[in-house]
C-alpha atoms as a PDB file:
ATOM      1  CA  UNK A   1      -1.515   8.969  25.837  1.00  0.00           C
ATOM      2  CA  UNK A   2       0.413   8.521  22.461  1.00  0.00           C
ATOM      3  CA  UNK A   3       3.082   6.528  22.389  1.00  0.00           C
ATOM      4  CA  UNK A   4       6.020   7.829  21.264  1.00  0.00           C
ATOM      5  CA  UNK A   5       7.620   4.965  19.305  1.00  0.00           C
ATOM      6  CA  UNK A   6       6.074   1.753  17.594  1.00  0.00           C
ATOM      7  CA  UNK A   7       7.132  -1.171  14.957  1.00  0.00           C
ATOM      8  CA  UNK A   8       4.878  -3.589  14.699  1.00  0.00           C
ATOM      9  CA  UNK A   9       6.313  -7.020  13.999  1.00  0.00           C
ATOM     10  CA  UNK A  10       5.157  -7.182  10.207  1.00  0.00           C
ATOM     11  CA  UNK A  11       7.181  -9.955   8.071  1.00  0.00           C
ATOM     12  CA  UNK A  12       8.913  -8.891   5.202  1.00  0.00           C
ATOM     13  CA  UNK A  13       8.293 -10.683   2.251  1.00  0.00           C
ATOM     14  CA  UNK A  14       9.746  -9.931  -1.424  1.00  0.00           C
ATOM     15  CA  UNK A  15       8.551  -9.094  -4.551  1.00  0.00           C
ATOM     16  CA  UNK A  16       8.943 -11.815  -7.501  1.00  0.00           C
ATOM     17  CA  UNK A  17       8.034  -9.493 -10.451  1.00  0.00           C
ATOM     18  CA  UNK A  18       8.301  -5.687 -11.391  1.00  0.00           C
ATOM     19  CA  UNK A  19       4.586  -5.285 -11.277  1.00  0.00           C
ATOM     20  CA  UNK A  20       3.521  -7.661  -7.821  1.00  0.00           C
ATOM     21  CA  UNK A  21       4.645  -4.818  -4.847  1.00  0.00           C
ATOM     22  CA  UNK A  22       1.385  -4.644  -4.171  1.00  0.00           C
ATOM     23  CA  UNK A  23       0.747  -8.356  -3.735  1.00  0.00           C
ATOM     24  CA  UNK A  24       3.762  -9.034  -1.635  1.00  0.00           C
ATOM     25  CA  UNK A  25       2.314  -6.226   0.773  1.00  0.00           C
ATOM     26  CA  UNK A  26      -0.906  -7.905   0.585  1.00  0.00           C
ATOM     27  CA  UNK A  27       0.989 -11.065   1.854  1.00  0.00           C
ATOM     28  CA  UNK A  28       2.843  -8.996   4.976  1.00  0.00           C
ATOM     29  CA  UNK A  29      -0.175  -7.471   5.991  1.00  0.00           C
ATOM     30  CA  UNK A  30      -2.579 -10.913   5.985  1.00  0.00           C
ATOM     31  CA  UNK A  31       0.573 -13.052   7.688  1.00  0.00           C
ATOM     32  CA  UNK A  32       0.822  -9.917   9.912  1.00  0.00           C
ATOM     33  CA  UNK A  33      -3.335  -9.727  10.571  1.00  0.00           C
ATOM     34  CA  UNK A  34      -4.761 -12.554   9.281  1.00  0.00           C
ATOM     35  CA  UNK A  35      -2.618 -15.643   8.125  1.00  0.00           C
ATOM     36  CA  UNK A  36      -3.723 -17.531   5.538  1.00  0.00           C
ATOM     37  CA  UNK A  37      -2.288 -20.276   3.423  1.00  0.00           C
ATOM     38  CA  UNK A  38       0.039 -19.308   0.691  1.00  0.00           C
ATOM     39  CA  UNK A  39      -2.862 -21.473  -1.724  1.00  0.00           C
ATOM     40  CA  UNK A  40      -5.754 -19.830  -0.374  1.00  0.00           C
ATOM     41  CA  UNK A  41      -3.857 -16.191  -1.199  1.00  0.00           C
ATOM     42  CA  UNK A  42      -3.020 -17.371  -4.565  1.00  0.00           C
ATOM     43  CA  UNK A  43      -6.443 -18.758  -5.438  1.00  0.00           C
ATOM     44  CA  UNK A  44      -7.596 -15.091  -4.320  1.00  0.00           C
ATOM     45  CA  UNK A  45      -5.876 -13.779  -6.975  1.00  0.00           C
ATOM     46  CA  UNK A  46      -6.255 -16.037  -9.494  1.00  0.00           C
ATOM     47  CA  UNK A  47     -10.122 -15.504  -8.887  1.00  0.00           C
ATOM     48  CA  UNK A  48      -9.602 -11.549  -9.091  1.00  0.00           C
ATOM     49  CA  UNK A  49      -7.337 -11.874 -12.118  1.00  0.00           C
ATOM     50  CA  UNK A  50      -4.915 -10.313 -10.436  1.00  0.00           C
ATOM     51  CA  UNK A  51      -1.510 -11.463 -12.281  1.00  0.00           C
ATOM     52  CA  UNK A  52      -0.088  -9.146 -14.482  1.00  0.00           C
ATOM     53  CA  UNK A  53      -0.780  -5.234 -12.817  1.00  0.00           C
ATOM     54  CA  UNK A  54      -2.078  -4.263  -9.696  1.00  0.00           C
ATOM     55  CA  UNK A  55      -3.535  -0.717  -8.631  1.00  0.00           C
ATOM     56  CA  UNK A  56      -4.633   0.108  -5.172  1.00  0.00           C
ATOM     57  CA  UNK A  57      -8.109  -0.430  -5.937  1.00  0.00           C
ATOM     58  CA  UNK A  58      -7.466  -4.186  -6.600  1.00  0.00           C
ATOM     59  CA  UNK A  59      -5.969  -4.620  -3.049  1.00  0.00           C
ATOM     60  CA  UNK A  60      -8.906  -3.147  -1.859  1.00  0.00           C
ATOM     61  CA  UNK A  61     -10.496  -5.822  -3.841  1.00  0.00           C
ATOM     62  CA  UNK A  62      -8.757  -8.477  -2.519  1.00  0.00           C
ATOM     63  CA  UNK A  63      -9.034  -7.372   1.286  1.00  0.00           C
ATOM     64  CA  UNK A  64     -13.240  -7.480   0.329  1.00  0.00           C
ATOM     65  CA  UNK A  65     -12.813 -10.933  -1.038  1.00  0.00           C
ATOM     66  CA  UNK A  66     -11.032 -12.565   1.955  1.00  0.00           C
ATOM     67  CA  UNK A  67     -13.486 -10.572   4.348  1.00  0.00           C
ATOM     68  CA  UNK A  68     -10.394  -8.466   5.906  1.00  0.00           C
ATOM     69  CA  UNK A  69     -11.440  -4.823   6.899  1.00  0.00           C
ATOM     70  CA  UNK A  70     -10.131  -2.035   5.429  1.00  0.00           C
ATOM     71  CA  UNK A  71     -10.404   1.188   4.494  1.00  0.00           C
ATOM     72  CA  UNK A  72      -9.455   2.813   0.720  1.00  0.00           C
ATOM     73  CA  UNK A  73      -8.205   6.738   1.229  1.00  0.00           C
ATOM     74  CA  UNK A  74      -7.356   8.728  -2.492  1.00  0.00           C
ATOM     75  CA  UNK A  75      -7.959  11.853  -3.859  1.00  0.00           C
ATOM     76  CA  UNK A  76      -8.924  10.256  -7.721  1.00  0.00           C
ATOM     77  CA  UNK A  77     -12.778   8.406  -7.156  1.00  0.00           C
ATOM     78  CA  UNK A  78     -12.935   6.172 -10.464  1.00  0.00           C
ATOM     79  CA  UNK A  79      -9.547   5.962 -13.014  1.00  0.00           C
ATOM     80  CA  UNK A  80      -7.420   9.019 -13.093  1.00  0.00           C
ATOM     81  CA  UNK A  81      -7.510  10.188 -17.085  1.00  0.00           C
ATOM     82  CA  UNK A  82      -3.623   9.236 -17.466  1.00  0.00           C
ATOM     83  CA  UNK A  83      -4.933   5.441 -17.269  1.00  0.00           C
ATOM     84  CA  UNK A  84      -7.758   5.162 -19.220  1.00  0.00           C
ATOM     85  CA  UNK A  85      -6.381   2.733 -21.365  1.00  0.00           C
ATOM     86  CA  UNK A  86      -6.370   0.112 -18.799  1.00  0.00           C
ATOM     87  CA  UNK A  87      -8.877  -1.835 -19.674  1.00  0.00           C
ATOM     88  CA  UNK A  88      -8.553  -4.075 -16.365  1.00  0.00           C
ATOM     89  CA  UNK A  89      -7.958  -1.098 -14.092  1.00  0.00           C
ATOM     90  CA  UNK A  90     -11.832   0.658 -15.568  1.00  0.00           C
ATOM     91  CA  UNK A  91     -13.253  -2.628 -15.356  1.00  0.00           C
ATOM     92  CA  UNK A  92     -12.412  -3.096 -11.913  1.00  0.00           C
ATOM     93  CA  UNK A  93     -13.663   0.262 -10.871  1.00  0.00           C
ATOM     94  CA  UNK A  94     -16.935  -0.065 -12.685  1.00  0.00           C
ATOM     95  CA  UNK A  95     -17.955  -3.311 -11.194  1.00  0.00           C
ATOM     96  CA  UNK A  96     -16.899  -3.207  -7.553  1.00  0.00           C
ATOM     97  CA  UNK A  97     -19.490  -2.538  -4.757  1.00  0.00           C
ATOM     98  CA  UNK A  98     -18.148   0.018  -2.927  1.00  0.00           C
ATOM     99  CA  UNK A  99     -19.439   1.974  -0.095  1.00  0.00           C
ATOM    100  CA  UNK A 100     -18.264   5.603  -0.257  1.00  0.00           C
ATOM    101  CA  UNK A 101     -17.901   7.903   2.755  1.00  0.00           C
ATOM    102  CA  UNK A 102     -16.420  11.414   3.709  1.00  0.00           C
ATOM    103  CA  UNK A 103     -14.362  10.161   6.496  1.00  0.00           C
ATOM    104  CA  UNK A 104     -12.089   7.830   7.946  1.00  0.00           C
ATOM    105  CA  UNK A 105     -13.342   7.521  11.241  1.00  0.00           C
ATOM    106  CA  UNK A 106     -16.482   5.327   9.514  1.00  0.00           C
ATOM    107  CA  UNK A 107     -17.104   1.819  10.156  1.00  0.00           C
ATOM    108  CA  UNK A 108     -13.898   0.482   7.661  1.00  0.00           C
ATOM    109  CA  UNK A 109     -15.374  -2.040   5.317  1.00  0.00           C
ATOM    110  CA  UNK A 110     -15.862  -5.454   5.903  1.00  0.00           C
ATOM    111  CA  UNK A 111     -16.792  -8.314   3.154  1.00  0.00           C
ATOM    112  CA  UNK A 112     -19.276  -6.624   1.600  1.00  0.00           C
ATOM    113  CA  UNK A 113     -18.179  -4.013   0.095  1.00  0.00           C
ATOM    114  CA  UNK A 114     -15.370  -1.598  -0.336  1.00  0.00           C
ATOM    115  CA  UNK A 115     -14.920   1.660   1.772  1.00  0.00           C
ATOM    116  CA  UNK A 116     -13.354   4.942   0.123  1.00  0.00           C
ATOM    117  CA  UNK A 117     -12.778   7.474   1.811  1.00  0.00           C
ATOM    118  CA  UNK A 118     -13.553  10.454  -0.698  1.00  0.00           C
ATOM    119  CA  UNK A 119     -12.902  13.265  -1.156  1.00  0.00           C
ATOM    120  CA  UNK A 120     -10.225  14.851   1.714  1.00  0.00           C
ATOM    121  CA  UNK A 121      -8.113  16.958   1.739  1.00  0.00           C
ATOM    122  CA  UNK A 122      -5.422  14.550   2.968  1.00  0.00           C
ATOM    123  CA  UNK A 123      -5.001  11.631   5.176  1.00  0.00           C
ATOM    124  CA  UNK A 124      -2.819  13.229   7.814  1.00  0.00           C
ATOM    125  CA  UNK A 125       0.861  11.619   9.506  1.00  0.00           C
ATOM    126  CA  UNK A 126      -0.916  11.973  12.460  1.00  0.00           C
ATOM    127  CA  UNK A 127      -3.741   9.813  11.335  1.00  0.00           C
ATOM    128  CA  UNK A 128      -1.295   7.023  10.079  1.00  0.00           C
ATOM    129  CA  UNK A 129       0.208   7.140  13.217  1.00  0.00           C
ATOM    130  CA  UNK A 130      -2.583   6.421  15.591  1.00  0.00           C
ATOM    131  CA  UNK A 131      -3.176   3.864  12.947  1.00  0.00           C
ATOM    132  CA  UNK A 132      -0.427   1.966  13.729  1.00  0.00           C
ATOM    133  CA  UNK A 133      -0.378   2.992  17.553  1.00  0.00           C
ATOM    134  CA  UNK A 134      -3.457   0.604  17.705  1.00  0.00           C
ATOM    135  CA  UNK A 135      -1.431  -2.493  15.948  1.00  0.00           C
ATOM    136  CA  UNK A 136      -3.104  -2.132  12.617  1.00  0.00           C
ATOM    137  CA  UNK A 137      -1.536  -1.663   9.495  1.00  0.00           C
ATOM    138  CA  UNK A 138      -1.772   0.688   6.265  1.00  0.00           C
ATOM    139  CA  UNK A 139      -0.259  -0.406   2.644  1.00  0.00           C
ATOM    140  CA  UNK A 140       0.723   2.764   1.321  1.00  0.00           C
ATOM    141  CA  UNK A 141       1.562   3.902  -2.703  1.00  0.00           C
ATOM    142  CA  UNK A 142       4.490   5.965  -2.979  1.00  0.00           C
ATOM    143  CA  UNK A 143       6.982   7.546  -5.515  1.00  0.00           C
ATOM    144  CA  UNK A 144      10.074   4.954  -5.514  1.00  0.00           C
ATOM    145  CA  UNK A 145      12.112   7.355  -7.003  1.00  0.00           C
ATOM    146  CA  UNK A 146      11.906   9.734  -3.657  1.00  0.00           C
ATOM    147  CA  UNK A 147      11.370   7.639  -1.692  1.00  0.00           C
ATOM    148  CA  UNK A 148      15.354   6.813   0.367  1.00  0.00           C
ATOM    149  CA  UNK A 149      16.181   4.067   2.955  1.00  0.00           C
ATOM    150  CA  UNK A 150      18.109   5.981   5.804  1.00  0.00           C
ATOM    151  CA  UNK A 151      19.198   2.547   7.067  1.00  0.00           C
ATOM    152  CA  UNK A 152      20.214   0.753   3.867  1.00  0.00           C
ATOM    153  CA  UNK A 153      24.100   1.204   2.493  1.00  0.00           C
ATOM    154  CA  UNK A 154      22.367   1.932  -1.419  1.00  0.00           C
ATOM    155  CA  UNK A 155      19.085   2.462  -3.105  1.00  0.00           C
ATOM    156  CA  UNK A 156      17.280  -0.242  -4.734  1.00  0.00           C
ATOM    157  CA  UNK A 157      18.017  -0.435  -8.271  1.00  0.00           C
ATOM    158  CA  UNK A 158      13.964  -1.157  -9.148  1.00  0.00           C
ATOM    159  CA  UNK A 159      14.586  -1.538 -12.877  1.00  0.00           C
ATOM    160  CA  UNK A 160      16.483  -5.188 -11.508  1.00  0.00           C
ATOM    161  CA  UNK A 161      12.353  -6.315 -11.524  1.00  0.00           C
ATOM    162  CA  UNK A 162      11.730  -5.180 -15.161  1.00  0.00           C
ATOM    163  CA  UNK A 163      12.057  -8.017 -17.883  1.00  0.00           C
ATOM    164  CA  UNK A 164      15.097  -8.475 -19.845  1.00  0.00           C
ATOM    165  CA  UNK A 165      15.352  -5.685 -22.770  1.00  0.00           C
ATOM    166  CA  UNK A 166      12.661  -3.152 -21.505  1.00  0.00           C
ATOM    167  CA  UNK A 167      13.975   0.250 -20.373  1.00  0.00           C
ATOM    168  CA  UNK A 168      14.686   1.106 -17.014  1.00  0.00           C
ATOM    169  CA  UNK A 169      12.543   3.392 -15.295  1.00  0.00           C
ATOM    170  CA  UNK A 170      15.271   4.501 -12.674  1.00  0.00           C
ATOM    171  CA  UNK A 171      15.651   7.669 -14.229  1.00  0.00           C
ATOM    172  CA  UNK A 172      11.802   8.233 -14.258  1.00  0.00           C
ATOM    173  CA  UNK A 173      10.512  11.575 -12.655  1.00  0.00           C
ATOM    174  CA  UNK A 174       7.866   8.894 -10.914  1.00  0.00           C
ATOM    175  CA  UNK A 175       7.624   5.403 -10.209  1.00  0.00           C
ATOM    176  CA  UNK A 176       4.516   3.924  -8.172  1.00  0.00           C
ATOM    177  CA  UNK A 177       5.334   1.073  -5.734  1.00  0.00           C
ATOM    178  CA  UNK A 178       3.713   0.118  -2.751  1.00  0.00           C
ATOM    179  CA  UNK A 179       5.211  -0.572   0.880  1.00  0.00           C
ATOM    180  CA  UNK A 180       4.017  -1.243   4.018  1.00  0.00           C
ATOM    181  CA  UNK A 181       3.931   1.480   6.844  1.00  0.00           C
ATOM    182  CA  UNK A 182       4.918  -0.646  10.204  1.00  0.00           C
ATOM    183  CA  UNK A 183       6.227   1.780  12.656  1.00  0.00           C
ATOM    184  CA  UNK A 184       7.331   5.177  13.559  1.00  0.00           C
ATOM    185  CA  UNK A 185       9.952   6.988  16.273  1.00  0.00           C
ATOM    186  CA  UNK A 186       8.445  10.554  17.209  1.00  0.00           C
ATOM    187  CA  UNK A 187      11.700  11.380  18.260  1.00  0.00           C
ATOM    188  CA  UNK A 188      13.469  10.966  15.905  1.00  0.00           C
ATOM    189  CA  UNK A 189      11.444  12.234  13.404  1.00  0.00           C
ATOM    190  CA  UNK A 190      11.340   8.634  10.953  1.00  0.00           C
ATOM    191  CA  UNK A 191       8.790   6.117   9.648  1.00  0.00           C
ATOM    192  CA  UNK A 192       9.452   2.442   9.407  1.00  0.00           C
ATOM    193  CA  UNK A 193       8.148   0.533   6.535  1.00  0.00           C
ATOM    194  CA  UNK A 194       8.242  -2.899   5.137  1.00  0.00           C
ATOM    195  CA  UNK A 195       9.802  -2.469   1.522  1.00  0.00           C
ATOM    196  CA  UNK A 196       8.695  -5.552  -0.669  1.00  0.00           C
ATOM    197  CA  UNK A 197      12.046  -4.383  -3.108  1.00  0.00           C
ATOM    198  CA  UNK A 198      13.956  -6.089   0.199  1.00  0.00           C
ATOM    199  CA  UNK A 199      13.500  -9.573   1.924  1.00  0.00           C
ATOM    200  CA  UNK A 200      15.860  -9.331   4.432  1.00  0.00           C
ATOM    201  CA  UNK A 201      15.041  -5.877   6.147  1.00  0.00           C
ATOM    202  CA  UNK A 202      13.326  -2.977   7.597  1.00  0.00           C
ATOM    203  CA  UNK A 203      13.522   0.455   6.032  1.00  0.00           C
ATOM    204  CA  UNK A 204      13.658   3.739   7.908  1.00  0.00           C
ATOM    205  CA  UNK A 205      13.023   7.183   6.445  1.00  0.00           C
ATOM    206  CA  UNK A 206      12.180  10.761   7.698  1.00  0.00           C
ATOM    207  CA  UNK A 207       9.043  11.676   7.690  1.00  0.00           C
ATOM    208  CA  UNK A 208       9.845  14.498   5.006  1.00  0.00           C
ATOM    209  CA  UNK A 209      10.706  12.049   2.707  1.00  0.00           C
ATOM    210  CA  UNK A 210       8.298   9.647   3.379  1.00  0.00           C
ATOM    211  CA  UNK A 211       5.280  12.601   2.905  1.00  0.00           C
ATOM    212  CA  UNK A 212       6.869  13.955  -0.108  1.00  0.00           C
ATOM    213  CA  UNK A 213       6.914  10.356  -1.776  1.00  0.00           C
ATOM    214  CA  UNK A 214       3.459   9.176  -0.463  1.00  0.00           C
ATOM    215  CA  UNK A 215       2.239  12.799  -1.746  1.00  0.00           C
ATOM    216  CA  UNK A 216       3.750  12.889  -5.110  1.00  0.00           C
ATOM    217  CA  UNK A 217       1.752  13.469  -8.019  1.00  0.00           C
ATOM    218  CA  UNK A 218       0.562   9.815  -9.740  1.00  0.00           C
ATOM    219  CA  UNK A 219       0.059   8.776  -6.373  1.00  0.00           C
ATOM    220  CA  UNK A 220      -3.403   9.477  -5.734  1.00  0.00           C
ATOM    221  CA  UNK A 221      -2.119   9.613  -1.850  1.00  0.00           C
ATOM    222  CA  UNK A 222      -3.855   6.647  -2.076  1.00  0.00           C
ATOM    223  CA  UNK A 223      -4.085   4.757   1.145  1.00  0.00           C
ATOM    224  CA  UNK A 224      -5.293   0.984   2.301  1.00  0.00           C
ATOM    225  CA  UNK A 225      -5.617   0.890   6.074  1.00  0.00           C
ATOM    226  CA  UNK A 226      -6.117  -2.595   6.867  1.00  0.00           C
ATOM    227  CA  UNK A 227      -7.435  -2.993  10.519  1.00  0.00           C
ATOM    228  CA  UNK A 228      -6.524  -5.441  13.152  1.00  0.00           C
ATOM    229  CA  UNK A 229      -9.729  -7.435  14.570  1.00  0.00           C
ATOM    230  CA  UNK A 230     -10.385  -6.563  18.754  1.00  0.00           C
END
């Protein structure tokens, strides 16, 4: 029997920079699963050179290094041809041991290597839902720019993150940024999710929006479920 509501008690924890989202749902996710010390997670990513842009593949890479299972889903297997001048993002593709599989349902990958999931055609609501039905979590890439808080009084202006003097992205036809998926109300038709933009809060959307944003092209619909030990 499915249940018909959940939100898991995931802290929210913000952002410092315009290019961390993806660290600060790192942090929810491990205080949520797996607590660590706020020194052992930065030594992590000091060790992964993680500290100036992050891509889904490096949280993958830092769930492997602190032995946390998980499972990568995207529909791009290596760096999509829009990036190949990342040097950092190639590199980190080239040189990870990764174990590659067909489906989710696999054995999700533990400390020794990385699981993607690859190729799909799609990793279904349904799927996230029974995700988070069994108290596990999923870090999810989305287009900030659809992506609209039913609960909060005004977007996030996400060009408040970029440095002072570069141009603000706002207007942008796509912006990637990571949340956390934490919940979801069947009838009501909404997903919950932990947006690192906030500190103080827990954002609501439909589930239109949220699959249009998670689905948008420069997304990859890439996917990190991150799995709750029995």
């Amino acid at each position: 029997m499915t249940e018909d509501a959940v939100l898991l008690n995931v802290p929210v924890i913000r952002q410092l920079y315009h290019w961390d989202c993806g660290l600060a749902c790192s942090r929810m996710v491990l205080k949520y699963l797996h607590p660590i010390s706020d020194k052992e997670f930065q030594r992590a990513c000091w060790e992964l050179k993680l500290t100036e842009s992050v891509w889904t593949i490096d949280l993958a890479y830092l769930m492997c290094h602190l032995g946390i299972k998980h499972c990568f889903c995207t529909q791009t297997l290596g760096v999509d041809k829009g990036f190949r001048n990342q040097v950092s993002l190639t590199r980190r593709w080239q040189s990870t041991h990764i174990l590659y599989s067909s489906s989710s349902t696999d054995t999700p990958g533990g400390n020794k290597g990385i699981l993607i999931v690859f190729p799909r055609s799609s990793v279904l609501l349904q799927e996230i839902q029974s995700h988070l039905e069994q108290g596990h979590v999923a870090i999810v890439l989305v287009n900030a720019v659809v992506l609209t808080c039913d609960l909060c009084s005004s977007p996030v202006k996400y060009c408040c993150f970029l440095p002072v003097g570069q141009k603000c992205f706002c207007r942008k036809p796509y912006q990637g940024h990571f949340v956390v998926a934490c919940g979801y109300n069947r009838t009501t038709g909404c997903i919950f999710y932990n947006n690192p933009a906030y500190s103080d809060r827990v954002c609501c959307t439909s589930v239109s929006v949220f699959e249009e944003a998670r689905r948008s092209y420069g997304t990859d619909e890439d996917i990190l479920l991150i799995y709750k030990e029995s």
